[in-house]
N, C-alpha and C. Protein backbone atom coordinates (compact mmCIF):
# COMPACT_ATOMS: atom_id res chain seq x y z
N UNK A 1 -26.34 146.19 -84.42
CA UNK A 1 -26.71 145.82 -85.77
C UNK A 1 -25.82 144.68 -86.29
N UNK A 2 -24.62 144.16 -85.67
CA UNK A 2 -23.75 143.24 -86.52
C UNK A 2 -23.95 142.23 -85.89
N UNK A 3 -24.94 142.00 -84.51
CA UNK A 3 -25.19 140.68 -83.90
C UNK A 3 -26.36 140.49 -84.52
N UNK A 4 -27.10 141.40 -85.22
CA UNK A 4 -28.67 140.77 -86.13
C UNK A 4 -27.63 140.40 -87.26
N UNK A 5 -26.96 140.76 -87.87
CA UNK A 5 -26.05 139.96 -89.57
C UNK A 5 -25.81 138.72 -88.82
N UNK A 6 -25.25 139.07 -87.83
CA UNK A 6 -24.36 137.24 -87.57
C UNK A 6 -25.73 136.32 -87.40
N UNK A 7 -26.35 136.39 -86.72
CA UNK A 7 -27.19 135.91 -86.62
C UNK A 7 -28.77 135.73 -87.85
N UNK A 8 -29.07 136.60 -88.56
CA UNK A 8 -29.25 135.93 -89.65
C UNK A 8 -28.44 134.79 -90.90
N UNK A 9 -26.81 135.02 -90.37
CA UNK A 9 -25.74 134.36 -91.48
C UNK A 9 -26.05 132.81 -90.99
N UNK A 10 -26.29 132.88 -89.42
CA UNK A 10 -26.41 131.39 -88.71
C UNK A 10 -27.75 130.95 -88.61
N UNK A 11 -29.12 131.32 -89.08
CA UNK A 11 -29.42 131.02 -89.30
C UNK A 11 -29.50 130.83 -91.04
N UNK A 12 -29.51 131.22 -91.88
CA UNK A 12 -29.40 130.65 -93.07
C UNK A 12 -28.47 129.62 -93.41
N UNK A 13 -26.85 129.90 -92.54
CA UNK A 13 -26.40 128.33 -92.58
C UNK A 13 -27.00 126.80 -92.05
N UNK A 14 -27.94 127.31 -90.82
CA UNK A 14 -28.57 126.36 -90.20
C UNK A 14 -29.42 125.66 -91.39
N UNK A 15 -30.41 126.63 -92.35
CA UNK A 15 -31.36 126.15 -93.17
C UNK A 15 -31.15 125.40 -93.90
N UNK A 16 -29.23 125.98 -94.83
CA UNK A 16 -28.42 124.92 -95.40
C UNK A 16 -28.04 123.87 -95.27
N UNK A 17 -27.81 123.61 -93.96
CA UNK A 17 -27.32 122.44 -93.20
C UNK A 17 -28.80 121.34 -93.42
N UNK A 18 -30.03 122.05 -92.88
CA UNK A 18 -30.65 120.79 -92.45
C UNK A 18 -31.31 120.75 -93.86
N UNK A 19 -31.71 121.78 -94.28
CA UNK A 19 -31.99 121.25 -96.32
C UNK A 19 -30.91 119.91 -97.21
N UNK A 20 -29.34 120.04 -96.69
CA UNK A 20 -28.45 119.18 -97.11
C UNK A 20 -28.80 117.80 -96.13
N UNK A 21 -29.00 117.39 -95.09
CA UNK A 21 -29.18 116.64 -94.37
C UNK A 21 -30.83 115.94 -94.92
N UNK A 22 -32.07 116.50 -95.21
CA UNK A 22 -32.98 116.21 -95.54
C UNK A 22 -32.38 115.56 -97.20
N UNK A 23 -32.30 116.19 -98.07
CA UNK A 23 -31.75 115.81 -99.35
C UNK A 23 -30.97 114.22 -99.50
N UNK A 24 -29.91 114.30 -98.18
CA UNK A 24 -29.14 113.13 -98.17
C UNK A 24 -30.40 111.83 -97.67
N UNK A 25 -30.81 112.30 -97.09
CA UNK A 25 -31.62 111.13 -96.34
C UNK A 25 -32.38 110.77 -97.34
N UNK A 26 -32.97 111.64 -98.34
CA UNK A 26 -33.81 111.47 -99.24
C UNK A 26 -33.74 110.18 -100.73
N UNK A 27 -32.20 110.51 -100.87
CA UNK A 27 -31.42 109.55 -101.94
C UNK A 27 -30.97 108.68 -101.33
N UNK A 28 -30.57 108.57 -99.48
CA UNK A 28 -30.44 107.44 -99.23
C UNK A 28 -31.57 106.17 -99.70
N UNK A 29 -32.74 106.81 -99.10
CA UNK A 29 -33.99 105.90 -98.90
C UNK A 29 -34.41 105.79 -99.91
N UNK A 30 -33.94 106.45 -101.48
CA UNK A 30 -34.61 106.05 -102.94
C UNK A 30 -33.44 104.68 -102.84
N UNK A 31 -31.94 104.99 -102.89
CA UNK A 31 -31.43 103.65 -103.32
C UNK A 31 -32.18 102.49 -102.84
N UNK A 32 -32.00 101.16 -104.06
CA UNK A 32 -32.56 99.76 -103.88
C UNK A 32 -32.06 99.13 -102.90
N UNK A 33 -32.37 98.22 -101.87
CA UNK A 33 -31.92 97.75 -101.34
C UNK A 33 -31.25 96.61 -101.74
N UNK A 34 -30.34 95.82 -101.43
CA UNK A 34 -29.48 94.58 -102.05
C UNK A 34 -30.46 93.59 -102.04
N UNK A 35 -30.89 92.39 -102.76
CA UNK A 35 -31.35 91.37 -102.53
C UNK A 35 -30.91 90.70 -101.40
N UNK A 36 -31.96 89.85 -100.68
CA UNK A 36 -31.35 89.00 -99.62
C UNK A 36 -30.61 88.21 -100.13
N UNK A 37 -29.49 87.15 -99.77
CA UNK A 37 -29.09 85.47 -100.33
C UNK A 37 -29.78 84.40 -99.90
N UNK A 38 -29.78 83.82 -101.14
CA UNK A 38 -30.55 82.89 -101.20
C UNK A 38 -30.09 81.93 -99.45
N UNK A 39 -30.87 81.25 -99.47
CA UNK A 39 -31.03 80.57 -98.08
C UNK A 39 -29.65 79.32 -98.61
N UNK A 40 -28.93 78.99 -97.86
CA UNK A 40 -27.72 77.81 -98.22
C UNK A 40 -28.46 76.58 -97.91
N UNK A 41 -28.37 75.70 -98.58
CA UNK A 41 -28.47 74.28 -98.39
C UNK A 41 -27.40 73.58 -97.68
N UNK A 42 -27.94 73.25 -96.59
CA UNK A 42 -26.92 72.52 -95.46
C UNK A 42 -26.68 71.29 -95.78
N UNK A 43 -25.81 70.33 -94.85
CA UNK A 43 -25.88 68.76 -95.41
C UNK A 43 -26.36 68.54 -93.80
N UNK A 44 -26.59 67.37 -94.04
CA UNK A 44 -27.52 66.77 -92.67
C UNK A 44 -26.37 66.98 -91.16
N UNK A 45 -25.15 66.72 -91.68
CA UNK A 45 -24.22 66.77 -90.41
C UNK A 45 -24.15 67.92 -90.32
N UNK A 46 -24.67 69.34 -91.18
CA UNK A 46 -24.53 70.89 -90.46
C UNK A 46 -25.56 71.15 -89.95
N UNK A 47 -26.97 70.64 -90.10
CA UNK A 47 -28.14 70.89 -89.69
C UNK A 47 -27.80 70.00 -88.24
N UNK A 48 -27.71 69.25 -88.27
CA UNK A 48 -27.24 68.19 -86.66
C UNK A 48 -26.31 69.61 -85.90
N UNK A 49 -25.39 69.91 -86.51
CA UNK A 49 -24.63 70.38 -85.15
C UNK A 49 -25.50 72.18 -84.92
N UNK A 50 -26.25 72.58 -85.79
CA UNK A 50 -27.36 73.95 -85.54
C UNK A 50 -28.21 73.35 -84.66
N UNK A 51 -28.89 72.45 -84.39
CA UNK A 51 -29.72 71.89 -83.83
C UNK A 51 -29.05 71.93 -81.79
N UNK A 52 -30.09 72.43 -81.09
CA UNK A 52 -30.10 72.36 -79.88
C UNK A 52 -29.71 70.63 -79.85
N UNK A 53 -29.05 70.46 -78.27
CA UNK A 53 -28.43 68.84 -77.93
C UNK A 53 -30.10 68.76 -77.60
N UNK A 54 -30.73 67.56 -77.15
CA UNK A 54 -31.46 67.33 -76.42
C UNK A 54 -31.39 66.90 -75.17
N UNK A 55 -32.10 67.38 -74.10
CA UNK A 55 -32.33 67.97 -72.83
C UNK A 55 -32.39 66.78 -72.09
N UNK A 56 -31.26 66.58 -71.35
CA UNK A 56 -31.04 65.19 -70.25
C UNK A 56 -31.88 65.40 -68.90
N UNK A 57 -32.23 66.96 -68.55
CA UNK A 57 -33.66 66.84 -67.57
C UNK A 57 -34.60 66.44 -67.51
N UNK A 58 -34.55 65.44 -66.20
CA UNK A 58 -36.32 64.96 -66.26
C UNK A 58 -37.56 65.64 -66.63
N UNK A 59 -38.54 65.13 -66.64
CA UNK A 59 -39.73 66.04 -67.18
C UNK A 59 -40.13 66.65 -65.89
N UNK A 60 -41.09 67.46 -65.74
CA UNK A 60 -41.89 68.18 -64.49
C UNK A 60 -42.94 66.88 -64.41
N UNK A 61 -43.05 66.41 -63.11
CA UNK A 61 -44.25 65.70 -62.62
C UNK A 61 -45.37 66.23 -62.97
N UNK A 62 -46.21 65.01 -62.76
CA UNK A 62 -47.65 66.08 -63.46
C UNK A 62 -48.67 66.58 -62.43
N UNK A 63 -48.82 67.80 -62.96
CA UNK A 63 -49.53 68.58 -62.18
C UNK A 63 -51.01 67.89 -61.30
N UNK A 64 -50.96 68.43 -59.69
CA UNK A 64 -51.78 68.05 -58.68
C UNK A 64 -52.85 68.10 -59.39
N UNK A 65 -54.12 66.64 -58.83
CA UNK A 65 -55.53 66.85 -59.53
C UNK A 65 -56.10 67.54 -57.50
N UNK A 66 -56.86 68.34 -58.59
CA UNK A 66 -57.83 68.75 -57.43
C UNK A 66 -59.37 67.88 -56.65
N UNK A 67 -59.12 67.93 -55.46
CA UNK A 67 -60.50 66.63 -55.07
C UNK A 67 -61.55 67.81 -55.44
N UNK A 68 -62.36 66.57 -55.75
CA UNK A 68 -63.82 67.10 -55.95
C UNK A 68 -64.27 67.86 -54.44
N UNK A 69 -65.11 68.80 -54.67
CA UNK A 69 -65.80 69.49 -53.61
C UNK A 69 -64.99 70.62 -52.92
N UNK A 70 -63.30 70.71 -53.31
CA UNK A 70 -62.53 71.92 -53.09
C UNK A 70 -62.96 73.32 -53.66
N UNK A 71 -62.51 73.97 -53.28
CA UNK A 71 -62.75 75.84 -53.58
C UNK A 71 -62.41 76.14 -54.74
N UNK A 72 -62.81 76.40 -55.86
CA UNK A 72 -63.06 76.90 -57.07
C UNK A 72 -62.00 78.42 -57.18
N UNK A 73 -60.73 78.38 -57.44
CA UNK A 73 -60.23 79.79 -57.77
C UNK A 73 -61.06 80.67 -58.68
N UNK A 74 -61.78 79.86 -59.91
CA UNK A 74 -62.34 80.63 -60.96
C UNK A 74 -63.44 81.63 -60.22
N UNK A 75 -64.60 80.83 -59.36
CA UNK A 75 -65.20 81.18 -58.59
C UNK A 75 -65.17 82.56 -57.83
N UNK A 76 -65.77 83.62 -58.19
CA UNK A 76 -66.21 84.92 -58.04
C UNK A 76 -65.96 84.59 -56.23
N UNK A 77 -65.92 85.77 -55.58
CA UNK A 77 -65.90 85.55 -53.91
C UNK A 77 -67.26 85.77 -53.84
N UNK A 78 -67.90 85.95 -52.24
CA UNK A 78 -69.31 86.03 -52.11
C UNK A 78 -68.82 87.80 -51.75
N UNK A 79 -69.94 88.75 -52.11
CA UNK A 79 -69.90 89.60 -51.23
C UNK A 79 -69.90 90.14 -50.55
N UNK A 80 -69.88 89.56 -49.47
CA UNK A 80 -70.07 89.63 -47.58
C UNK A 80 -68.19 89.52 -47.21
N UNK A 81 -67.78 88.65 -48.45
CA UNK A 81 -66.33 88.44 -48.25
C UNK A 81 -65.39 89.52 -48.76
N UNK A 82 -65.85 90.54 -49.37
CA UNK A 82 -65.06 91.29 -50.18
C UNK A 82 -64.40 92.57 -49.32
N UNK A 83 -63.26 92.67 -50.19
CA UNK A 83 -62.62 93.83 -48.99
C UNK A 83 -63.32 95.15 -49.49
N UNK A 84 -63.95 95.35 -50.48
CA UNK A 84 -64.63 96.14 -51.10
C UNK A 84 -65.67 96.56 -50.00
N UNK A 85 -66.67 95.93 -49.03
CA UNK A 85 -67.83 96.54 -48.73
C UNK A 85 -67.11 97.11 -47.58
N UNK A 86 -65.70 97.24 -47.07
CA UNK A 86 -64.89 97.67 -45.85
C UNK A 86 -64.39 98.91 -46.27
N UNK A 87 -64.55 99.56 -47.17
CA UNK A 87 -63.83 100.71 -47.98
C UNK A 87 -64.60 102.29 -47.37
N UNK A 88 -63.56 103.20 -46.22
CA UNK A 88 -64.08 104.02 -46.08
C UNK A 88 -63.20 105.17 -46.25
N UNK A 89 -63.79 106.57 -46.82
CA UNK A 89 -63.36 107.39 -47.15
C UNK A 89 -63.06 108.77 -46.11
N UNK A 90 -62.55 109.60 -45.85
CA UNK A 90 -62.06 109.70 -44.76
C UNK A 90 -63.16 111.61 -45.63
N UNK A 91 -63.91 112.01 -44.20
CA UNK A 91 -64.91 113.23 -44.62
C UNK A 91 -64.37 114.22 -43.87
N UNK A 92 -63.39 114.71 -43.32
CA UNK A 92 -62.58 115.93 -42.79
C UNK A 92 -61.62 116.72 -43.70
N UNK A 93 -61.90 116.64 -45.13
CA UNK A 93 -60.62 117.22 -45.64
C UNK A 93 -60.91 118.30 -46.32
């Protein structure tokens, strides 16, 4: 009988606990939040040194043209080509 007391005492402290924990969270999330600050006005020599350097790498060459009459990637395969009509399922199991 005195491990059912203790154990109702721990749970009703438990209830306390997370009722106080709900409550806090509750008045946290009513307080206002602070205004943001206003955005600073830079002078041109602080905006220069925020600014990325610019990039002394050459550019990428420009991309290969394809000859006319080459193979179409977009181009669906034919169905005779597909690994799909090779698909067999194995009937012993």
């Amino acid at each position: 009988m005195k491990n059912l007391r203790l154990m109702e005492w721990a749970v009703v402290l438990i209830i306390f606990l997370c009722a106080g924990v709900a409550i806090a969270i509750d008045r946290a999330a009513a307080q206002p939040s602070p205004a943001p600050a206003p955005p600073a006005v830079a002078t041109p020599a602080a905006r220069a040194a925020l600014e990325p350097p610019p990039s002394r790498e050459t550019p990428p060459p420009p991309a290969a043209t394809v000859p006319q009459g080459a193979e179409d990637a977009t181009v669906a395969p034919d169905k005779k080509e597909s690994a799909d009509n090779n698909v067999s399922f194995p009937t012993d199991i």
